[in-house]
PDB file of N, CA and C in Angstrom:
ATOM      1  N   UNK A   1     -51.601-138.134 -58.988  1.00  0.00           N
ATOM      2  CA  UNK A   1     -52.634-137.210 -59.405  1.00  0.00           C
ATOM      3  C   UNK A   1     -52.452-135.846 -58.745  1.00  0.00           C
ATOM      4  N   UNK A   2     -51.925-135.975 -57.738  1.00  0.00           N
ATOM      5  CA  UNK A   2     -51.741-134.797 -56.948  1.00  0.00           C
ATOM      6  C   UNK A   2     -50.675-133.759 -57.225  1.00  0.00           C
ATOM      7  N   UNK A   3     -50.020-133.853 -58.316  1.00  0.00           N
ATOM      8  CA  UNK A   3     -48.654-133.085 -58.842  1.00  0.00           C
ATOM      9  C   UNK A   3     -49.277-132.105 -60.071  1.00  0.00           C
ATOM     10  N   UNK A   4     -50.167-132.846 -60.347  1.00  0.00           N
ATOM     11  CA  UNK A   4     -51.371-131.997 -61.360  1.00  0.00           C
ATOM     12  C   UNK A   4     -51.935-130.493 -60.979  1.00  0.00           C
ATOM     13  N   UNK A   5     -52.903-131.034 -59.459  1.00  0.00           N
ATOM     14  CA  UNK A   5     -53.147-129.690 -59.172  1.00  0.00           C
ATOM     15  C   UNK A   5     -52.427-129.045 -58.632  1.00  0.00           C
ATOM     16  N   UNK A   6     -50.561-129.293 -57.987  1.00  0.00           N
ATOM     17  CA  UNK A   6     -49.629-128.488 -57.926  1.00  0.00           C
ATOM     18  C   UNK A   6     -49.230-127.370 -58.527  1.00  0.00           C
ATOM     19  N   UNK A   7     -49.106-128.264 -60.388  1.00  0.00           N
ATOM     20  CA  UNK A   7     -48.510-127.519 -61.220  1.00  0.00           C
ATOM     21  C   UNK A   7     -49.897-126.343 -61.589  1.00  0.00           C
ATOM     22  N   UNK A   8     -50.909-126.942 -61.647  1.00  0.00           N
ATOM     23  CA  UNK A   8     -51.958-126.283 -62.165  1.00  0.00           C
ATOM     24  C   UNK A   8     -52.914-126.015 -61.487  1.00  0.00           C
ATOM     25  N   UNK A   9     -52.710-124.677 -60.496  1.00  0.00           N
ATOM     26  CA  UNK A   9     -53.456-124.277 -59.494  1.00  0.00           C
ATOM     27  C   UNK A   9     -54.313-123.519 -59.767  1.00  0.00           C
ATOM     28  N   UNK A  10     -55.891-123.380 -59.927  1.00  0.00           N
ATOM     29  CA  UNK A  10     -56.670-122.919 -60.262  1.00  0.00           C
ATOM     30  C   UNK A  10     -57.578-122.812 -61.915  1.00  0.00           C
ATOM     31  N   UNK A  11     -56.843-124.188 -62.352  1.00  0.00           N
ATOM     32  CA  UNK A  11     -57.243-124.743 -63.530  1.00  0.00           C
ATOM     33  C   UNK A  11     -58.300-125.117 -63.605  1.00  0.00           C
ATOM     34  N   UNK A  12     -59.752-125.011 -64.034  1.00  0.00           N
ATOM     35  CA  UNK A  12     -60.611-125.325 -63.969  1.00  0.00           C
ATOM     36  C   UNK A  12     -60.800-126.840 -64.487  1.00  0.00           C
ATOM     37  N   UNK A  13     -60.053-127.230 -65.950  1.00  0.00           N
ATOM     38  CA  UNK A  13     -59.999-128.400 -66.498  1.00  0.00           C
ATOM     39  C   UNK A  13     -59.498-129.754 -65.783  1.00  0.00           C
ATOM     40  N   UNK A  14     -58.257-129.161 -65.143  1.00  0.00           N
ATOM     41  CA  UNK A  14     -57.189-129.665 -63.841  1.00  0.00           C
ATOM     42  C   UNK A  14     -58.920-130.844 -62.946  1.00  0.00           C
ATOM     43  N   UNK A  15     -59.488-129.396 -62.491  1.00  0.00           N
ATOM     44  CA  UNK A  15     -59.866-130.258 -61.207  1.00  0.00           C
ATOM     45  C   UNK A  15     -61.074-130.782 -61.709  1.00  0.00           C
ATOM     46  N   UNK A  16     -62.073-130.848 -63.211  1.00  0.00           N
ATOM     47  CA  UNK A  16     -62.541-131.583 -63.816  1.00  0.00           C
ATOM     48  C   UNK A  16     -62.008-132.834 -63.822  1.00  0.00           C
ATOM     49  N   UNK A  17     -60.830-132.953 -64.247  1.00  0.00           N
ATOM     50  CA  UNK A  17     -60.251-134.351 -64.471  1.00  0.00           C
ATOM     51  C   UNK A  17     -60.094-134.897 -63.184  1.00  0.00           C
ATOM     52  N   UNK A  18     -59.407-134.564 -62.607  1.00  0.00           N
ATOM     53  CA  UNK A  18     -59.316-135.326 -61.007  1.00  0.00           C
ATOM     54  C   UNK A  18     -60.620-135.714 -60.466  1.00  0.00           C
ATOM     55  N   UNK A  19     -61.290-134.984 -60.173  1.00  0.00           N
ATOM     56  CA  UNK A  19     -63.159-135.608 -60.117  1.00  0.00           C
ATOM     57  C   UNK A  19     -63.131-136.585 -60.818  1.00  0.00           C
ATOM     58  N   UNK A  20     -63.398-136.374 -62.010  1.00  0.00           N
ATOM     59  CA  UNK A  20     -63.548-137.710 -62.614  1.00  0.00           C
ATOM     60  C   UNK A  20     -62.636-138.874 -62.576  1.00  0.00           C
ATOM     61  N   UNK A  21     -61.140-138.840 -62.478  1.00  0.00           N
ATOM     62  CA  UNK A  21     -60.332-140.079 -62.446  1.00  0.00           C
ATOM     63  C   UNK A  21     -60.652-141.136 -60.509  1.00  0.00           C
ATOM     64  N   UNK A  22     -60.999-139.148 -59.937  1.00  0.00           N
ATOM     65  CA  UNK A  22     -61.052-140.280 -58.606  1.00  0.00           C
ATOM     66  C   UNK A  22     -62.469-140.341 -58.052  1.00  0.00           C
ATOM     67  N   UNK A  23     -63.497-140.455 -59.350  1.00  0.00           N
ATOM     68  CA  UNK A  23     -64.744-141.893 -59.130  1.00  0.00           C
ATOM     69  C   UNK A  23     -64.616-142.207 -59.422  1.00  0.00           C
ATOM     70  N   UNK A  24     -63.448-142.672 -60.999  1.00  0.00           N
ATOM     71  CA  UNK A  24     -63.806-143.721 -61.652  1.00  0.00           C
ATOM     72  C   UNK A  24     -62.872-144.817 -60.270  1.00  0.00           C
ATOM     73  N   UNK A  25     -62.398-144.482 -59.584  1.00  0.00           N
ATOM     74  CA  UNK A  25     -61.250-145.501 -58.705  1.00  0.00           C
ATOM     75  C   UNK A  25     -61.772-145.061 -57.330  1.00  0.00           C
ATOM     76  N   UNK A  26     -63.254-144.839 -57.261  1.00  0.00           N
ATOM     77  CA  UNK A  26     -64.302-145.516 -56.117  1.00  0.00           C
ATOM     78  C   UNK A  26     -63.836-144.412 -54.946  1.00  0.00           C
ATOM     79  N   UNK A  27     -62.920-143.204 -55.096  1.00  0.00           N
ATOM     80  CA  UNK A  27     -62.370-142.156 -53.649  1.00  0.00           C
ATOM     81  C   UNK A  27     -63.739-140.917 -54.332  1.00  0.00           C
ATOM     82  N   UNK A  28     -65.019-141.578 -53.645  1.00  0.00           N
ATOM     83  CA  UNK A  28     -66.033-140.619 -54.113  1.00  0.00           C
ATOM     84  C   UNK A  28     -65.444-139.192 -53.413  1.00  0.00           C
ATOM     85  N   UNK A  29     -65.531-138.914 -52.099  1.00  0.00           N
ATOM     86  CA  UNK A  29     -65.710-137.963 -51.054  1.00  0.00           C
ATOM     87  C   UNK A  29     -64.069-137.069 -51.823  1.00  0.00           C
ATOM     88  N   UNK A  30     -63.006-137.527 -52.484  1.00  0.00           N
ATOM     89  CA  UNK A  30     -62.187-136.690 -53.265  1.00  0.00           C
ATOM     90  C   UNK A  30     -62.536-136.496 -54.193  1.00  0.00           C
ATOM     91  N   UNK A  31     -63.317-136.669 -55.282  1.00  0.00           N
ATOM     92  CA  UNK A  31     -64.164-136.675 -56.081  1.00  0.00           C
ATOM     93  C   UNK A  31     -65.016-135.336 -56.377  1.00  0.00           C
ATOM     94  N   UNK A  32     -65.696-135.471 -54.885  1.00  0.00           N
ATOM     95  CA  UNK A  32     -67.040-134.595 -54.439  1.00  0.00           C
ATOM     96  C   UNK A  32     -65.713-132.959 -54.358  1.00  0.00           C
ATOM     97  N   UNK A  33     -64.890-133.180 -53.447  1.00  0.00           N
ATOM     98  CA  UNK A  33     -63.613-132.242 -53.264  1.00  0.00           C
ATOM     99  C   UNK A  33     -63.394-131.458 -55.062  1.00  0.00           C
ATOM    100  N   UNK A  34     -62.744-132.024 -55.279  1.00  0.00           N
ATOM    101  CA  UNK A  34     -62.277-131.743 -56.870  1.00  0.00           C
ATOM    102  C   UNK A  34     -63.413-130.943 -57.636  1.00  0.00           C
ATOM    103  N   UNK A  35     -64.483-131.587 -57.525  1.00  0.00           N
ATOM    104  CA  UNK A  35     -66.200-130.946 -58.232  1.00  0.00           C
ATOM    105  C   UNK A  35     -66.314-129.380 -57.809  1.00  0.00           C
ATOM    106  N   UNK A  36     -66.033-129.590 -56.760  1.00  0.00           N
ATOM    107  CA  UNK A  36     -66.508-128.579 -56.028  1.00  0.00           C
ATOM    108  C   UNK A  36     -65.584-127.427 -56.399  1.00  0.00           C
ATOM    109  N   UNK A  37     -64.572-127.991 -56.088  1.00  0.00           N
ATOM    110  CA  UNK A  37     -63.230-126.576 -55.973  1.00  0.00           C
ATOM    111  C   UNK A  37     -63.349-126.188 -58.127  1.00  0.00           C
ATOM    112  N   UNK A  38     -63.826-127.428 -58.728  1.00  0.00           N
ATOM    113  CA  UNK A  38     -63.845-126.744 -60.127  1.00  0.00           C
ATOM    114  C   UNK A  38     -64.766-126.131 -60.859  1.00  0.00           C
ATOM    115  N   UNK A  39     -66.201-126.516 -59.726  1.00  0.00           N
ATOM    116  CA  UNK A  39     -67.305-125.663 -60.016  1.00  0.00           C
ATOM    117  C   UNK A  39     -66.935-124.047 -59.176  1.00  0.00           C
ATOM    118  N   UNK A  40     -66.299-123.856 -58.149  1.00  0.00           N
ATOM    119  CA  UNK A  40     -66.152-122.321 -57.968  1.00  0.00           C
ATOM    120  C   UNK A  40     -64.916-121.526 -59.262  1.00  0.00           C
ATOM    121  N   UNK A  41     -63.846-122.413 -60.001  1.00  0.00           N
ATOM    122  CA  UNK A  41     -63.407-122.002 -60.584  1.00  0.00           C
ATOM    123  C   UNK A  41     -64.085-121.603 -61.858  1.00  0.00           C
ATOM    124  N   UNK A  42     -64.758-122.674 -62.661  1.00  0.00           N
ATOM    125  CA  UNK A  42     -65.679-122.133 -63.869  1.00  0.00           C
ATOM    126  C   UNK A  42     -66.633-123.152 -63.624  1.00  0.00           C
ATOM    127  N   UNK A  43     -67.822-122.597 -63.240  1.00  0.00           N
ATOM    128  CA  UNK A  43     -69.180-123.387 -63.137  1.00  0.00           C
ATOM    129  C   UNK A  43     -69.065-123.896 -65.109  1.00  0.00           C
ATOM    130  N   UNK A  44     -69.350-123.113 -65.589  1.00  0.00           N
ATOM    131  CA  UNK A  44     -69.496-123.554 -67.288  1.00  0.00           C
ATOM    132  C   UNK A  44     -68.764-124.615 -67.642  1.00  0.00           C
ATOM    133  N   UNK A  45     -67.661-124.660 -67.160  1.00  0.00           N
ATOM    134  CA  UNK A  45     -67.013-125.578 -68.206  1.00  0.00           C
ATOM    135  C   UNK A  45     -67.083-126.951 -67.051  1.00  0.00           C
ATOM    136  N   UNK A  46     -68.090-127.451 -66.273  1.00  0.00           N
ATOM    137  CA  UNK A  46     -68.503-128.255 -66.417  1.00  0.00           C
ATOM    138  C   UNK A  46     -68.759-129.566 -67.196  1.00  0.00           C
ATOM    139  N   UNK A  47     -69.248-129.160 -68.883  1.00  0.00           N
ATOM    140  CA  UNK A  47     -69.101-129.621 -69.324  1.00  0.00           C
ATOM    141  C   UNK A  47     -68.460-130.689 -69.788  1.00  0.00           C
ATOM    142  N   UNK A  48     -67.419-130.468 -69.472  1.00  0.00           N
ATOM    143  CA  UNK A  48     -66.019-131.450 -69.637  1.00  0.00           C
ATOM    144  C   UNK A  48     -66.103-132.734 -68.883  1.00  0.00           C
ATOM    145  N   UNK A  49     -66.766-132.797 -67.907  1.00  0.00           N
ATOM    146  CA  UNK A  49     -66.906-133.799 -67.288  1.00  0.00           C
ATOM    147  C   UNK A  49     -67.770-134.919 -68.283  1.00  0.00           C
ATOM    148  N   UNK A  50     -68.613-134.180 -68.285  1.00  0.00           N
ATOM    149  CA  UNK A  50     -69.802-134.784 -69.608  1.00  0.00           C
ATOM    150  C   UNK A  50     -68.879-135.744 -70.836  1.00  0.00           C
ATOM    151  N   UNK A  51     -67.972-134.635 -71.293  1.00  0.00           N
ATOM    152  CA  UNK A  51     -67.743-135.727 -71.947  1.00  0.00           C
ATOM    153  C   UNK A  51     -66.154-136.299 -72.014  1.00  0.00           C
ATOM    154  N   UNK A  52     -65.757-135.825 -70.855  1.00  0.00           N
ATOM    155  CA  UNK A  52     -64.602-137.150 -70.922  1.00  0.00           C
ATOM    156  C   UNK A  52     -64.705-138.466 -70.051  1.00  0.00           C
ATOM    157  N   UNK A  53     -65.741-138.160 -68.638  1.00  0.00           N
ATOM    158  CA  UNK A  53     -66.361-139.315 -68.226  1.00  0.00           C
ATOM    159  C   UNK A  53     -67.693-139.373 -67.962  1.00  0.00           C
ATOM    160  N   UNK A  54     -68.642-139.728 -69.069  1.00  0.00           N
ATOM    161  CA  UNK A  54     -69.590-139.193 -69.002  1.00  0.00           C
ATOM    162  C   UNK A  54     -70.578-140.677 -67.818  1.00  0.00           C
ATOM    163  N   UNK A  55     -69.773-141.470 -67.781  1.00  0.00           N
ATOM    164  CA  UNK A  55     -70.228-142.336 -66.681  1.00  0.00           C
ATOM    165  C   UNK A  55     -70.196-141.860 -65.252  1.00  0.00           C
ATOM    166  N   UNK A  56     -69.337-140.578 -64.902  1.00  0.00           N
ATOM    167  CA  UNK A  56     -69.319-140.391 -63.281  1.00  0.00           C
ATOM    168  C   UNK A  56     -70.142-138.746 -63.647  1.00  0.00           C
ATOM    169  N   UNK A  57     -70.543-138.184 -65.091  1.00  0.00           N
ATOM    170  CA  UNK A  57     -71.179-137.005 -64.898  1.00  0.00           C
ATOM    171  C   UNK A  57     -72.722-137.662 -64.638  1.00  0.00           C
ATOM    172  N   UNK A  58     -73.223-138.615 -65.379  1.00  0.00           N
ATOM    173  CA  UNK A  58     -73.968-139.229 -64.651  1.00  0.00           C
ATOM    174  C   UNK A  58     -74.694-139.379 -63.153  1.00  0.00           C
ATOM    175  N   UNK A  59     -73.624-139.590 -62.340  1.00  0.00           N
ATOM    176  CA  UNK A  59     -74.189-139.987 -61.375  1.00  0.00           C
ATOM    177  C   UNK A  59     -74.639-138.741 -60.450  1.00  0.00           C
ATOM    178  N   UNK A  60     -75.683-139.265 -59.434  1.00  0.00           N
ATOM    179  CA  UNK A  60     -76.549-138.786 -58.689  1.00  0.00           C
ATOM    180  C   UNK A  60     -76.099-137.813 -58.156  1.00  0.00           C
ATOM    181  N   UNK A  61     -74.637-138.186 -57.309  1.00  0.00           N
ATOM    182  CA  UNK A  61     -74.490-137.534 -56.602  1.00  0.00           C
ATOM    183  C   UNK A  61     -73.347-136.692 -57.225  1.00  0.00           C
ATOM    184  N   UNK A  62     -72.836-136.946 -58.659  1.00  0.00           N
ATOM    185  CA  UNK A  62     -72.271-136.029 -59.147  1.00  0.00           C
ATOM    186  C   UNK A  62     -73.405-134.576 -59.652  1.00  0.00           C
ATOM    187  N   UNK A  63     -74.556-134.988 -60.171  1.00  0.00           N
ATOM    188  CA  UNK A  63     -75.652-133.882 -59.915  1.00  0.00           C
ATOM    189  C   UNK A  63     -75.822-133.151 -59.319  1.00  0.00           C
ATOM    190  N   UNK A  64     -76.044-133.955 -57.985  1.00  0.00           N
ATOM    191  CA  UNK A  64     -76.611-133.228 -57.131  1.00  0.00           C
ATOM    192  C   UNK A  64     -75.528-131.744 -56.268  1.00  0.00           C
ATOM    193  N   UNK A  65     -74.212-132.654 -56.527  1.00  0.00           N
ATOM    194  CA  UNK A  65     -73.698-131.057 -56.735  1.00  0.00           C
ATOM    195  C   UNK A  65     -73.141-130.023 -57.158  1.00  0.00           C
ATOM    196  N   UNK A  66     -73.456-130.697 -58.242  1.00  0.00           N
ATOM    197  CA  UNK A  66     -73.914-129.526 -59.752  1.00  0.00           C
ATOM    198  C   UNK A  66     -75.015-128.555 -59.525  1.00  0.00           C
ATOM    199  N   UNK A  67     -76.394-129.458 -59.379  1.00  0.00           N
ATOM    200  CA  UNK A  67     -77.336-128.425 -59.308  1.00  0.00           C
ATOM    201  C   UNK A  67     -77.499-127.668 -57.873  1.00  0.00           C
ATOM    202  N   UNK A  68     -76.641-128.166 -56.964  1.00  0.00           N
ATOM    203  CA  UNK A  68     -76.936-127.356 -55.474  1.00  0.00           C
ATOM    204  C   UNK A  68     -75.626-126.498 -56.039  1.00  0.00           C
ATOM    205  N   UNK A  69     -75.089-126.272 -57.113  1.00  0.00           N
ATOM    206  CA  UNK A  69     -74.043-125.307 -56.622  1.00  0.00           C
ATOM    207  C   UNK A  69     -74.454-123.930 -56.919  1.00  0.00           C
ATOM    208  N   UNK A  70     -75.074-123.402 -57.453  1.00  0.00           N
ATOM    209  CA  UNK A  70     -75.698-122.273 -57.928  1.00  0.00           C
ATOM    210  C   UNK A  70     -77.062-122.195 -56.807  1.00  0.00           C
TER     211      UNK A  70
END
């Protein structure tokens, strides 16, 4: 997973996906990492999370820092 955000440094979509692949495989706290670094790249396109795993946009603590990021 990590050759991804190599090639694609400052991809907003990039670190959408990585969030999501690493809750769905339980490495929350890289997860929380990935969210973060892709909410300073494009807060908006957020979205994406929604709907390619919309089971980890779901969660609580994927929210919660969503809405603390603004």
């Amino acid at each position: 997973m990590h050759k991804a955000n190599v090639f694609y440094q400052n991809f907003a979509e990039i670190e959408y996906r990585l969030c999501g692949l690493y809750f769905k495989f339980k490495n929350e706290n890289k997860g929380k990492e990935h969210l973060q670094k892709a909410l300073e790249i494009d807060f908006e396109y957020h979205i994406i999370l929604k709907e390619l795993f919309p089971a980890v946009f779901k969660l609580k603590e994927v929210q919660t820092v969503i809405k603390n990021f603004k």
